[in-house]
N, C-alpha and C. Protein backbone atom coordinates (compact mmCIF):
# COMPACT_ATOMS: atom_id res chain seq x y z
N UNK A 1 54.65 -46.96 -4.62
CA UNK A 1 55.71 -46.56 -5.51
C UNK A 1 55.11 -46.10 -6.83
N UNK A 2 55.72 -45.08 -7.30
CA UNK A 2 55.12 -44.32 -8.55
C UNK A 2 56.24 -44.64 -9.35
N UNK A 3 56.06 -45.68 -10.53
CA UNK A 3 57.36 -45.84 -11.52
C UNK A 3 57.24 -44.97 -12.84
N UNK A 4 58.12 -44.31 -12.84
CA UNK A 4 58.44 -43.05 -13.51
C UNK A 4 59.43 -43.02 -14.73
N UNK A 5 59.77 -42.03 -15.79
CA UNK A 5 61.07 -42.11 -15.83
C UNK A 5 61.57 -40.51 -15.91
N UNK A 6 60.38 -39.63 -15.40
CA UNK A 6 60.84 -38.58 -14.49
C UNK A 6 60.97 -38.35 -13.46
N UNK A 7 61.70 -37.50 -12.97
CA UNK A 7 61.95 -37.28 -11.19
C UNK A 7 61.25 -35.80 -11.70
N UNK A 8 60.71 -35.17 -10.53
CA UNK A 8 60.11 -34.06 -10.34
C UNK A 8 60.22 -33.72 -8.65
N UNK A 9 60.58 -32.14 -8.56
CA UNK A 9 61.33 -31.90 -6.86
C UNK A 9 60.07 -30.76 -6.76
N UNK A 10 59.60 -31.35 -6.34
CA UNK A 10 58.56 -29.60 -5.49
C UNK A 10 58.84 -29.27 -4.16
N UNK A 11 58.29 -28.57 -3.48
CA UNK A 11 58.34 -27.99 -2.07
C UNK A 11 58.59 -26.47 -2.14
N UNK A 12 58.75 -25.35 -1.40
CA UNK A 12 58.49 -24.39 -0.67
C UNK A 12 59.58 -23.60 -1.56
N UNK A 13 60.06 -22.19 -1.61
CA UNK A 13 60.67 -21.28 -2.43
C UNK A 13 62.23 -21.14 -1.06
N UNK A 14 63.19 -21.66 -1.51
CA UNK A 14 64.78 -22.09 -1.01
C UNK A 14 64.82 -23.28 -0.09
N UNK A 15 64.10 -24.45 -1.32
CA UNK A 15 64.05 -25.67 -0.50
C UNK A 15 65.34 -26.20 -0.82
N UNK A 16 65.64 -25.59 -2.46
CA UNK A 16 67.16 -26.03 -3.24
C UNK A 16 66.08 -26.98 -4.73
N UNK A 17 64.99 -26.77 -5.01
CA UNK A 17 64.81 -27.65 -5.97
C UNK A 17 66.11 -27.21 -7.17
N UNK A 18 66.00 -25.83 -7.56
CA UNK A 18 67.31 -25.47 -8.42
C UNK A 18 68.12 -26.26 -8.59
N UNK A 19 68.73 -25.74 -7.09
CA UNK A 19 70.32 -26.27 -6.59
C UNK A 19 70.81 -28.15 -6.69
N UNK A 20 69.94 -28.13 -6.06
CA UNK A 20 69.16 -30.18 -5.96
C UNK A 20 69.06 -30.73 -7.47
N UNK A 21 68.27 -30.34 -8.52
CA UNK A 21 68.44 -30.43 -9.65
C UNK A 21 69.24 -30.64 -10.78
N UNK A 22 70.53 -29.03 -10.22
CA UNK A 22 71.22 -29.51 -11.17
C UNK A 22 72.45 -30.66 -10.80
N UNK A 23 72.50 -30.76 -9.75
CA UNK A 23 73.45 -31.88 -9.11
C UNK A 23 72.86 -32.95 -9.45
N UNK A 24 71.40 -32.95 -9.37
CA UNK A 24 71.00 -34.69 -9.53
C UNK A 24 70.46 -35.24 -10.94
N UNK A 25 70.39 -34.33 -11.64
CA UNK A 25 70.12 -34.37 -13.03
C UNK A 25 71.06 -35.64 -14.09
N UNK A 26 72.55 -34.94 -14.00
CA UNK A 26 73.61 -35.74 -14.55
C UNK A 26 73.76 -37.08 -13.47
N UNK A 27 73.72 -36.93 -12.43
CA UNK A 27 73.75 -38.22 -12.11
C UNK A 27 72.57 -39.46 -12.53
N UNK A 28 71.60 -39.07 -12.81
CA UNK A 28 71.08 -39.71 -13.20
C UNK A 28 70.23 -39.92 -14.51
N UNK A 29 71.45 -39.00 -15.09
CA UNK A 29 71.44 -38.95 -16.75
C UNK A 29 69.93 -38.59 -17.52
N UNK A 30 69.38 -37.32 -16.47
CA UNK A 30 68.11 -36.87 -16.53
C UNK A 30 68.47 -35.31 -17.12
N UNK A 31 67.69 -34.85 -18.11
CA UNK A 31 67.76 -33.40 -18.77
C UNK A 31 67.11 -32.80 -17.73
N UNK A 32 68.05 -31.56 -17.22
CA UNK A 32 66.79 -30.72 -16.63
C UNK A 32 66.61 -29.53 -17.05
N UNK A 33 64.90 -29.81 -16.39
CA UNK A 33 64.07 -28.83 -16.85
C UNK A 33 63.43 -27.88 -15.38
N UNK A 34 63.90 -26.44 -15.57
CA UNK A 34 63.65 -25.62 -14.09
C UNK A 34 63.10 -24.81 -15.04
N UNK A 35 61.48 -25.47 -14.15
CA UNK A 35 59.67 -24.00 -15.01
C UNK A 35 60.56 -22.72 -14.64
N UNK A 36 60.64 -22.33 -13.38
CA UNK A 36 61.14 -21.10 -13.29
C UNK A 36 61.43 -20.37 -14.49
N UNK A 37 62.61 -21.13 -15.00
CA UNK A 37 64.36 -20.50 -15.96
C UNK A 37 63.53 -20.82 -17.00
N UNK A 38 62.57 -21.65 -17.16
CA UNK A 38 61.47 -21.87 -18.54
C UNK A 38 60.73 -20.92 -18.98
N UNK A 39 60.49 -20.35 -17.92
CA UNK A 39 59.45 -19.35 -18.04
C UNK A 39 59.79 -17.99 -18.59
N UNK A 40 60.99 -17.89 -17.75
CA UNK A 40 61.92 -16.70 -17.95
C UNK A 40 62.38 -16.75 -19.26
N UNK A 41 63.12 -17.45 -19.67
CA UNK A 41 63.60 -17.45 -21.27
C UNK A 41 62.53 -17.10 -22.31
N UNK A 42 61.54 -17.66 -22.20
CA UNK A 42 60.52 -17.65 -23.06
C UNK A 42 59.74 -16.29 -23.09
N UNK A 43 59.90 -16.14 -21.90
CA UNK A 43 59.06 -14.23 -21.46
C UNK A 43 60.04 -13.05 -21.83
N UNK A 44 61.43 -13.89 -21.97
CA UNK A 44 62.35 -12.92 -22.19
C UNK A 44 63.30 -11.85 -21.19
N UNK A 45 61.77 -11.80 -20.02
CA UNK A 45 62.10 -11.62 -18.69
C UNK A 45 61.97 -12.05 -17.25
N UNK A 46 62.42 -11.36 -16.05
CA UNK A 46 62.40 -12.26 -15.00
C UNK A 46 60.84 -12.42 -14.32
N UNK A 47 61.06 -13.30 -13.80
CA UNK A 47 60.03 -13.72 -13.01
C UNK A 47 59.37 -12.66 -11.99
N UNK A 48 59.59 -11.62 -11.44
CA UNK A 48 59.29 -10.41 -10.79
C UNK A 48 58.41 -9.73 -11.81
N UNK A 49 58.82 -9.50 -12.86
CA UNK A 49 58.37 -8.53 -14.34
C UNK A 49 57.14 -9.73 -14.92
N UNK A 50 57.01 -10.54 -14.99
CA UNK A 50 56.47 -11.35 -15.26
C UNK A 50 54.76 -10.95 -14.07
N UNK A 51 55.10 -11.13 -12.81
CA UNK A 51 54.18 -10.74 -11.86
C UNK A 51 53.68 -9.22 -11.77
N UNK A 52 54.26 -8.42 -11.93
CA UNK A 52 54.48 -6.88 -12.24
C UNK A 52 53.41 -6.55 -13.26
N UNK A 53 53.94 -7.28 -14.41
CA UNK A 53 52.62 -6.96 -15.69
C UNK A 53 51.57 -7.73 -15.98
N UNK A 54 51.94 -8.95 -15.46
CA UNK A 54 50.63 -9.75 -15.37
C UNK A 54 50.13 -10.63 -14.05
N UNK A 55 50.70 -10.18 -13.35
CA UNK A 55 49.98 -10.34 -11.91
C UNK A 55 50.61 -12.06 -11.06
N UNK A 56 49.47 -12.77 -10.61
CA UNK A 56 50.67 -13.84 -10.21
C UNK A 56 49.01 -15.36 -11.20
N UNK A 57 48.23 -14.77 -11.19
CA UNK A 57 47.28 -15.66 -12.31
C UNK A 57 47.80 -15.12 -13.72
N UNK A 58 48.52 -14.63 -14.41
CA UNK A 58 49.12 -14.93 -15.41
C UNK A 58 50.21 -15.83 -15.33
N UNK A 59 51.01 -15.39 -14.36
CA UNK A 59 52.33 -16.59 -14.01
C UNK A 59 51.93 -17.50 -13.97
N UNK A 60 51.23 -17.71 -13.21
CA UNK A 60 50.82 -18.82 -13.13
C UNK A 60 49.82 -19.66 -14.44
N UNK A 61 49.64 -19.05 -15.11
CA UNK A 61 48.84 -19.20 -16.29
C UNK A 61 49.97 -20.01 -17.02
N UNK A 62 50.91 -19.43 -17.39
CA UNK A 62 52.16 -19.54 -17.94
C UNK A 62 52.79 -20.67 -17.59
N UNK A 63 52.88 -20.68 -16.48
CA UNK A 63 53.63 -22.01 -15.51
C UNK A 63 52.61 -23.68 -15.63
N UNK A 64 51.61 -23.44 -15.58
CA UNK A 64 50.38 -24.06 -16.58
C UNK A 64 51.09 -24.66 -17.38
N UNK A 65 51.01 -23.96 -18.53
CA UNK A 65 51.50 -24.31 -20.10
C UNK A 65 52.88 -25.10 -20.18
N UNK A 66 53.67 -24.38 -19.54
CA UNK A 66 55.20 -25.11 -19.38
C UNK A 66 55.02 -26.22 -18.86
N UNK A 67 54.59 -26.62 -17.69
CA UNK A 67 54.34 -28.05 -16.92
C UNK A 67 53.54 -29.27 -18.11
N UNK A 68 52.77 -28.43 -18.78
CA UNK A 68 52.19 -29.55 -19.47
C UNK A 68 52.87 -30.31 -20.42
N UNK A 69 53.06 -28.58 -20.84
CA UNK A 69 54.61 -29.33 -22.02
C UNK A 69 55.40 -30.15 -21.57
N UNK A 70 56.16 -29.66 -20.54
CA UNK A 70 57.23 -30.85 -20.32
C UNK A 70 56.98 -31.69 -19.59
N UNK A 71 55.70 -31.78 -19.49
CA UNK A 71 55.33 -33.63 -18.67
C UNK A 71 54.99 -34.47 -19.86
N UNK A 72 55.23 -33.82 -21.07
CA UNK A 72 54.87 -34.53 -22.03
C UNK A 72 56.00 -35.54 -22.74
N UNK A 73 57.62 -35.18 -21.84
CA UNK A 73 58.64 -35.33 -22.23
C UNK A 73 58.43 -36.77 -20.94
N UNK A 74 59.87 -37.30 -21.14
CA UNK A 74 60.44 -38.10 -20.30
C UNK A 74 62.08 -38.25 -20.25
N UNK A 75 62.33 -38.76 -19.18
CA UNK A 75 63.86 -38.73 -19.25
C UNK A 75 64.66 -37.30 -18.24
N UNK A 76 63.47 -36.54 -17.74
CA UNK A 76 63.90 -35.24 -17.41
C UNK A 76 63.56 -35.44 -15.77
N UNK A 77 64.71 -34.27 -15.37
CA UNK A 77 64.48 -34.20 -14.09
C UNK A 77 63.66 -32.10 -14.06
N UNK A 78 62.29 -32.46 -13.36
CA UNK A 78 61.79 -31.02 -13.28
C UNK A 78 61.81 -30.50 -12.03
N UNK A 79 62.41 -29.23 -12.22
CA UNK A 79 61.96 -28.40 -10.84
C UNK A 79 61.19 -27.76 -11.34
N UNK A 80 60.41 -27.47 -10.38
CA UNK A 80 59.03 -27.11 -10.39
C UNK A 80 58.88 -25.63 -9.58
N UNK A 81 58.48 -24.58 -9.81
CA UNK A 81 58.27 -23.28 -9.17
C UNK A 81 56.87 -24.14 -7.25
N UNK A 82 57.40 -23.24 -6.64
CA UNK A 82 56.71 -23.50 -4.79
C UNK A 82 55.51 -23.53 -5.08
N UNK A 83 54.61 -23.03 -6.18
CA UNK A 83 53.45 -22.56 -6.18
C UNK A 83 52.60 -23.37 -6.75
N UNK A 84 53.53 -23.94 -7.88
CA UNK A 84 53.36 -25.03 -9.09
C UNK A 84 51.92 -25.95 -8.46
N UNK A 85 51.96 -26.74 -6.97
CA UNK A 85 50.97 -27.71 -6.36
C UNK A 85 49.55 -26.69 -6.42
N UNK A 86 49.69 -25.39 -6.85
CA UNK A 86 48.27 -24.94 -6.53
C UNK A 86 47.07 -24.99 -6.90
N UNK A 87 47.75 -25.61 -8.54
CA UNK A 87 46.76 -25.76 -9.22
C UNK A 87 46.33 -27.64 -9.30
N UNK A 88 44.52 -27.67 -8.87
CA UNK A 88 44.73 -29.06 -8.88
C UNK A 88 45.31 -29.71 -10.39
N UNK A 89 45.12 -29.43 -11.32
CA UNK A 89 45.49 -29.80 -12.40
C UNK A 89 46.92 -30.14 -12.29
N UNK A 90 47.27 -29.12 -12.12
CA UNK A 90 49.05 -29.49 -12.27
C UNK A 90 49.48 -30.98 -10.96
N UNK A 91 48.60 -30.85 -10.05
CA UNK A 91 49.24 -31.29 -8.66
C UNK A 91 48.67 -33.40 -9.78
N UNK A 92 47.56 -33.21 -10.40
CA UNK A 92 47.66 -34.57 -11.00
C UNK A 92 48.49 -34.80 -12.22
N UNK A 93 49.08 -33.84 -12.82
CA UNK A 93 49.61 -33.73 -14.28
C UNK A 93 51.35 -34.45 -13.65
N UNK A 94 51.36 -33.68 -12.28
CA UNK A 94 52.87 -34.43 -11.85
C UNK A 94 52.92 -35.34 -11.59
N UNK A 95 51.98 -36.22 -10.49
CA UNK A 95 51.50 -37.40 -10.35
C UNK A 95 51.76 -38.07 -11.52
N UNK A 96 51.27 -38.31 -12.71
CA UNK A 96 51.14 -39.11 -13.68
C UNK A 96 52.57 -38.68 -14.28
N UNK A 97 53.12 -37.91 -14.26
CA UNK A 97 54.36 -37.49 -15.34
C UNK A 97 56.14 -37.94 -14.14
N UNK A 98 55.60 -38.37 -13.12
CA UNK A 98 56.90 -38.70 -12.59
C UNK A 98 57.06 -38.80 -11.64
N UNK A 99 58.32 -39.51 -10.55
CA UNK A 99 58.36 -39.64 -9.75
C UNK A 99 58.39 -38.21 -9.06
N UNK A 100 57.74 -37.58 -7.86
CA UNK A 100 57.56 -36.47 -7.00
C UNK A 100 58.06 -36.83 -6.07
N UNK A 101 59.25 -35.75 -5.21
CA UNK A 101 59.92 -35.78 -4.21
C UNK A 101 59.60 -34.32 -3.77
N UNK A 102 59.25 -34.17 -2.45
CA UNK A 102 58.79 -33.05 -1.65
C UNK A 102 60.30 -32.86 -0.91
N UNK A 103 60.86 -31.50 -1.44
CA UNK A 103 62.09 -31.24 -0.45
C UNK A 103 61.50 -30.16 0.69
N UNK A 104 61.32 -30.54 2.09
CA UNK A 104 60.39 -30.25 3.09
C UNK A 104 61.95 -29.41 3.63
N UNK A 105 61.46 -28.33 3.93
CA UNK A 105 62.71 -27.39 4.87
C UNK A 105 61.44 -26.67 5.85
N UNK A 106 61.89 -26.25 7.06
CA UNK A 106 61.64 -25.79 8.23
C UNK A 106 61.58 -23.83 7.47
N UNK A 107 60.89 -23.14 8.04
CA UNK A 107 60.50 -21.65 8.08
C UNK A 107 61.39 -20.70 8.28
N UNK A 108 62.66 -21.35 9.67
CA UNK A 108 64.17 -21.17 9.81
C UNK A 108 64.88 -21.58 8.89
N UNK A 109 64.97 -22.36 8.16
CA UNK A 109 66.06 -22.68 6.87
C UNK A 109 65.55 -22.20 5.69
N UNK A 110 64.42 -21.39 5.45
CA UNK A 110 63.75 -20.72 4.55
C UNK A 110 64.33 -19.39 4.75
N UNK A 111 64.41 -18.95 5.72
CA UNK A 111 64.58 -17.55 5.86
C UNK A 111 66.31 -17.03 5.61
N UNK A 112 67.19 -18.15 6.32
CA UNK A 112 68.56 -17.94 6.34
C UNK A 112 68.84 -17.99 4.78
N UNK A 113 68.28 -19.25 3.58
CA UNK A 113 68.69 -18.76 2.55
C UNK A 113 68.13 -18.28 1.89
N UNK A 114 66.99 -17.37 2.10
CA UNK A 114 66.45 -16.34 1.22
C UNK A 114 66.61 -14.84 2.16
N UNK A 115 67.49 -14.87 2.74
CA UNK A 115 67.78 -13.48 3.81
C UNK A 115 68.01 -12.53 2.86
N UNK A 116 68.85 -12.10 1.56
CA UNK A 116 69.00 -11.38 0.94
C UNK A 116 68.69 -11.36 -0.63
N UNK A 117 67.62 -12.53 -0.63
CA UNK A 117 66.66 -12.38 -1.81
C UNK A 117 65.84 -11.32 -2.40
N UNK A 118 66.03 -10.70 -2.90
CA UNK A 118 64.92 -10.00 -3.14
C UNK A 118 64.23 -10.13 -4.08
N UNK A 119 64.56 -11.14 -5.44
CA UNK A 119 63.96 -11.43 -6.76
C UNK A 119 62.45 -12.39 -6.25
N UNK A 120 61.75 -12.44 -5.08
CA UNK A 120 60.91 -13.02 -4.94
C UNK A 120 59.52 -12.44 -4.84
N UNK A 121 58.79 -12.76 -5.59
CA UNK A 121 57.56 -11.74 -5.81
C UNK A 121 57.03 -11.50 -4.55
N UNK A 122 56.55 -12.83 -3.95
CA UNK A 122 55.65 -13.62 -3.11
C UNK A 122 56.18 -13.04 -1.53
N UNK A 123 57.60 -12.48 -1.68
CA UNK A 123 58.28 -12.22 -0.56
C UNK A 123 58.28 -10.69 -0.01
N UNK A 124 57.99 -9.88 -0.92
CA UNK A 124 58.32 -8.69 -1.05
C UNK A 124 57.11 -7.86 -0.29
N UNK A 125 57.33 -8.59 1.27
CA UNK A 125 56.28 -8.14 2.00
C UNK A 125 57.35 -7.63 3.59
N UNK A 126 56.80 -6.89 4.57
CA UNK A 126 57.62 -6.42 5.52
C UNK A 126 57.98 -7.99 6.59
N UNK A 127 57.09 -8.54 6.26
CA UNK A 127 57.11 -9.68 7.68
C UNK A 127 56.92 -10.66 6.50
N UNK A 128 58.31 -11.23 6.55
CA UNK A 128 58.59 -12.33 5.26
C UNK A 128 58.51 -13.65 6.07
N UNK A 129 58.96 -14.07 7.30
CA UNK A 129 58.81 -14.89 8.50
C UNK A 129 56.89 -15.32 8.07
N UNK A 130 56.40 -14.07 8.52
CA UNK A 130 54.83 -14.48 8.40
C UNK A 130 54.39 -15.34 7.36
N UNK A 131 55.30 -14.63 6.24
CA UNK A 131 54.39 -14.91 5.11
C UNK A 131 54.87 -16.28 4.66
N UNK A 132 55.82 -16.70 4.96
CA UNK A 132 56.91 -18.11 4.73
C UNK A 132 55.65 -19.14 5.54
N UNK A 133 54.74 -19.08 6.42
CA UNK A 133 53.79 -19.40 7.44
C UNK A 133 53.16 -19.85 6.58
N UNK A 134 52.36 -18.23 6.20
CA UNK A 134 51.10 -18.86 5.44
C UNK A 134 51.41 -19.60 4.51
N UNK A 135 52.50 -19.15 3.75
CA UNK A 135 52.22 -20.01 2.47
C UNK A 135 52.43 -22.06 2.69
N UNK A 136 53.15 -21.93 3.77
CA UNK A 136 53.61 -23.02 4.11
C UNK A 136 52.16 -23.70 4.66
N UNK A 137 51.28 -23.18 5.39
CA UNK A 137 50.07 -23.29 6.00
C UNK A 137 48.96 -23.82 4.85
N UNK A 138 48.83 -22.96 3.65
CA UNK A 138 48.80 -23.13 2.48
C UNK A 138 49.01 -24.47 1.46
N UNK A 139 50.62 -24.70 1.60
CA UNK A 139 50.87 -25.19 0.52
C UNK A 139 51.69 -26.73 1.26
N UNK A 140 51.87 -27.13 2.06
CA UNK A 140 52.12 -28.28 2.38
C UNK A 140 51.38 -29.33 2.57
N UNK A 141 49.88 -29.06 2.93
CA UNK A 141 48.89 -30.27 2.25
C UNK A 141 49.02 -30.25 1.11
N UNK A 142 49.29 -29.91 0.18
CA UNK A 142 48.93 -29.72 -1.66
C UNK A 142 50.47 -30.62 -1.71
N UNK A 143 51.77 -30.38 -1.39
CA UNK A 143 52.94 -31.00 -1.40
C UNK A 143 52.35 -32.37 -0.76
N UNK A 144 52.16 -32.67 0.41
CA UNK A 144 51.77 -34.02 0.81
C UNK A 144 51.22 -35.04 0.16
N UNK A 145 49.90 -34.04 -0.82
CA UNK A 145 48.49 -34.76 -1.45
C UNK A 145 49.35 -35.39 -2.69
N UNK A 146 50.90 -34.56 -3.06
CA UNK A 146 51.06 -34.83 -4.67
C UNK A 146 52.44 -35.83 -4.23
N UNK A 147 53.17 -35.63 -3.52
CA UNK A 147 54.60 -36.63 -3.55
C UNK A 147 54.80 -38.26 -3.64
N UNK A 148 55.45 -38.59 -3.81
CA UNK A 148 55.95 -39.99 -3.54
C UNK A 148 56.87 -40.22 -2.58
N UNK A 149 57.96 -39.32 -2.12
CA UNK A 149 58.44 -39.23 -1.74
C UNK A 149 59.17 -37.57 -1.09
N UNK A 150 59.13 -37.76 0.81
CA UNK A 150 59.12 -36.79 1.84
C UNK A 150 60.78 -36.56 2.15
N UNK A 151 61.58 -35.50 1.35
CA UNK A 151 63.04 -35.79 1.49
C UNK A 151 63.50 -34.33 2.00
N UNK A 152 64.11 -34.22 3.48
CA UNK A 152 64.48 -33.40 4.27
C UNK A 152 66.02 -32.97 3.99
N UNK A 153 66.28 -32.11 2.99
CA UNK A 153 67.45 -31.59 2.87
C UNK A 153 68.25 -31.04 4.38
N UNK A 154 67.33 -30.27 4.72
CA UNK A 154 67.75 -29.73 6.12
C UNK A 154 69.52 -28.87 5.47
N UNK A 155 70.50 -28.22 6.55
CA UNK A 155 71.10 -27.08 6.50
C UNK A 155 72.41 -27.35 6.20
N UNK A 156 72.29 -28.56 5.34
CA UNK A 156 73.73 -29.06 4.66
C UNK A 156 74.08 -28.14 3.47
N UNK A 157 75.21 -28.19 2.95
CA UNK A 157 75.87 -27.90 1.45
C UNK A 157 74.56 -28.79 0.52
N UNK A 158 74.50 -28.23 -0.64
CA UNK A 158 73.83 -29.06 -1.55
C UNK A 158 74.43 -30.26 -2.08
N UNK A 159 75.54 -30.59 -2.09
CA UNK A 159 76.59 -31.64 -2.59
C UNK A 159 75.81 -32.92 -1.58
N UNK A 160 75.81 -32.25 -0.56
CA UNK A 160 75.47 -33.27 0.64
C UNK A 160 73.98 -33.90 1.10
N UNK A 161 73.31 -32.99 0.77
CA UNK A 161 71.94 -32.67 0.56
C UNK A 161 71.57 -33.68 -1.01
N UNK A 162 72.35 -33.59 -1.59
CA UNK A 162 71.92 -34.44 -3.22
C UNK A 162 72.41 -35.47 -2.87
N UNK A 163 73.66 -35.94 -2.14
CA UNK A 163 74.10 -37.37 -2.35
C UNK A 163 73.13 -38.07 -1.43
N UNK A 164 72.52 -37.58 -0.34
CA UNK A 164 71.79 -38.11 0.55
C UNK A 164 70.18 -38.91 -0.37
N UNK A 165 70.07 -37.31 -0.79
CA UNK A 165 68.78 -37.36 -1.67
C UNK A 165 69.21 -38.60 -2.85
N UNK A 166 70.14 -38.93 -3.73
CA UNK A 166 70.27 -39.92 -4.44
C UNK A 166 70.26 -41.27 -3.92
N UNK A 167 70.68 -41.81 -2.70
CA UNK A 167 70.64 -42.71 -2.06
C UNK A 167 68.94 -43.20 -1.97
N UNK A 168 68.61 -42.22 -1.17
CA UNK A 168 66.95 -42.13 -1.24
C UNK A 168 66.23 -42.60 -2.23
N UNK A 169 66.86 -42.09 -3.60
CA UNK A 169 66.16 -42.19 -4.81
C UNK A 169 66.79 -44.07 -5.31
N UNK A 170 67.63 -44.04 -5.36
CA UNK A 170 68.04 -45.60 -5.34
C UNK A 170 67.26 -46.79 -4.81
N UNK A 171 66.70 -45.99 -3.61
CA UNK A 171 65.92 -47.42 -2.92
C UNK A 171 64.47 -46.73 -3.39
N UNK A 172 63.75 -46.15 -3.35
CA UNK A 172 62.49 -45.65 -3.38
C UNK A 172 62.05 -45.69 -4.94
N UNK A 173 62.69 -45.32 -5.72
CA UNK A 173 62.22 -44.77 -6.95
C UNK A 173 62.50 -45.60 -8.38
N UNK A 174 61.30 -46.15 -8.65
CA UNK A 174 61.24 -47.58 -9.38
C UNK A 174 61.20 -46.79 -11.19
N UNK A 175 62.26 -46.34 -11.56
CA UNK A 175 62.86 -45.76 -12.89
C UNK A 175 62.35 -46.23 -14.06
N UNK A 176 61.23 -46.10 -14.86
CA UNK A 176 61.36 -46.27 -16.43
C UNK A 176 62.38 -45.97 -16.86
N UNK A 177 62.50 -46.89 -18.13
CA UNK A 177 63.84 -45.62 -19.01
C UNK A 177 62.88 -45.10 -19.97
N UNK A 178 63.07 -43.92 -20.23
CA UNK A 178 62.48 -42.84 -21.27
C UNK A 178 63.34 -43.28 -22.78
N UNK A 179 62.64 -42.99 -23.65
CA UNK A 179 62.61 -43.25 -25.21
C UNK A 179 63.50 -42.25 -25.62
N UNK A 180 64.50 -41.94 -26.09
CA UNK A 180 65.10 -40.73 -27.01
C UNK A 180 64.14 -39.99 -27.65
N UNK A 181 62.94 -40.31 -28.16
CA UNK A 181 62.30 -40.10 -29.22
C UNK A 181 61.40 -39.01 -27.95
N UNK A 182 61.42 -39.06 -26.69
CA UNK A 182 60.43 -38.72 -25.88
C UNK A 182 61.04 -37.30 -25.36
N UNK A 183 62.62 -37.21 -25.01
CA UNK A 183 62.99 -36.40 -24.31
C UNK A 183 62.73 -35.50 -25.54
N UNK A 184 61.97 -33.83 -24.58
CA UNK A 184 62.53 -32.77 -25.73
C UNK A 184 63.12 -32.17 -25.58
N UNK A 185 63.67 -31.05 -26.90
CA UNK A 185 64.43 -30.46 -26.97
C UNK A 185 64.78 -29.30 -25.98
């Protein structure tokens, strides 16, 4: 058990960390913080344009900086961008900054809700099936090496998918309370 008084959701790009987030955030009276929408505000633009002009080692450069910052906080619930585990740095910076829950979805439940995505850098290839593979091939030891916890949303509503996931978190996840003085702005 990793006692925390952040929750942090990684796993694969339409696992629902977003979606999962903002449902489980207020319930458990956690600020959230989505690197993604962090990144974006601060760049001014989207995450595509972001890769476009500076490639996916600037994003990722970027996504760096944000993670550090806000592991510096407490009290927050983070979603974390799919890619986020790549760097070993980050994959120990989460470790130490909070409880980690791996939302694990299948290659088939990847594809049905990103069927008409197109804001995805990483995707914007002819054989998106393939590439959902590799990256998964890729990036699910790095998810394994960093979690505390292995939580299978699978092809529910998110309502259903979070209340499940909160239950989970009830028995598993041994809560600091965070300082006012800690959460930031």
């Amino acid at each position: 058990m990793n006692p925390a008084s952040n929750l942090v959701l990684i796993g694969p790009m339409g696992a629902g960390k977003s979606s999962l987030g903002r449902l489980l955030a207020p319930r458990f009276g956690l600020v959230l913080r989505d690197l993604d929408r962090m990144i974006e505000e601060r760049c001014g633009v989207a995450i595509p344009t972001i890769f476009e002009l500076e490639g996916e080692a600037g994003f990722r450069q970027r996504e760096r900086g944000v993670l550090e910052e806000v592991c510096a906080g407490a009290g927050q619930l983070i979603a974390t961008g799919g890619g986020a585990v790549l760097d070993p740095a980050n994959r120990e910076r989460l470790r130490r900054c909070g409880f980690v829950v791996w939302l694990k979805v299948g290659i088939e439940l990847q594809l049905r809700r990103l069927g008409r995505d197109r804001s995805r850098p990483l995707l914007q290839v002819a054989e998106r099936e393939q590439r959902l593979r590799q990256l998964a091939a890729e990036r699910e030891p790095l998810y394994a090496e960093t979690c505390d916890l292995v939580f299978e949303p699978g092809p529910v509503a998110a309502r259903s998918a979070a209340a499940a996931l909160a239950r989970e978190l009830e028995r598993h996840w041994q809560r600091h309370p965070a300082t006012p003085a800690a959460v930031p702005a």
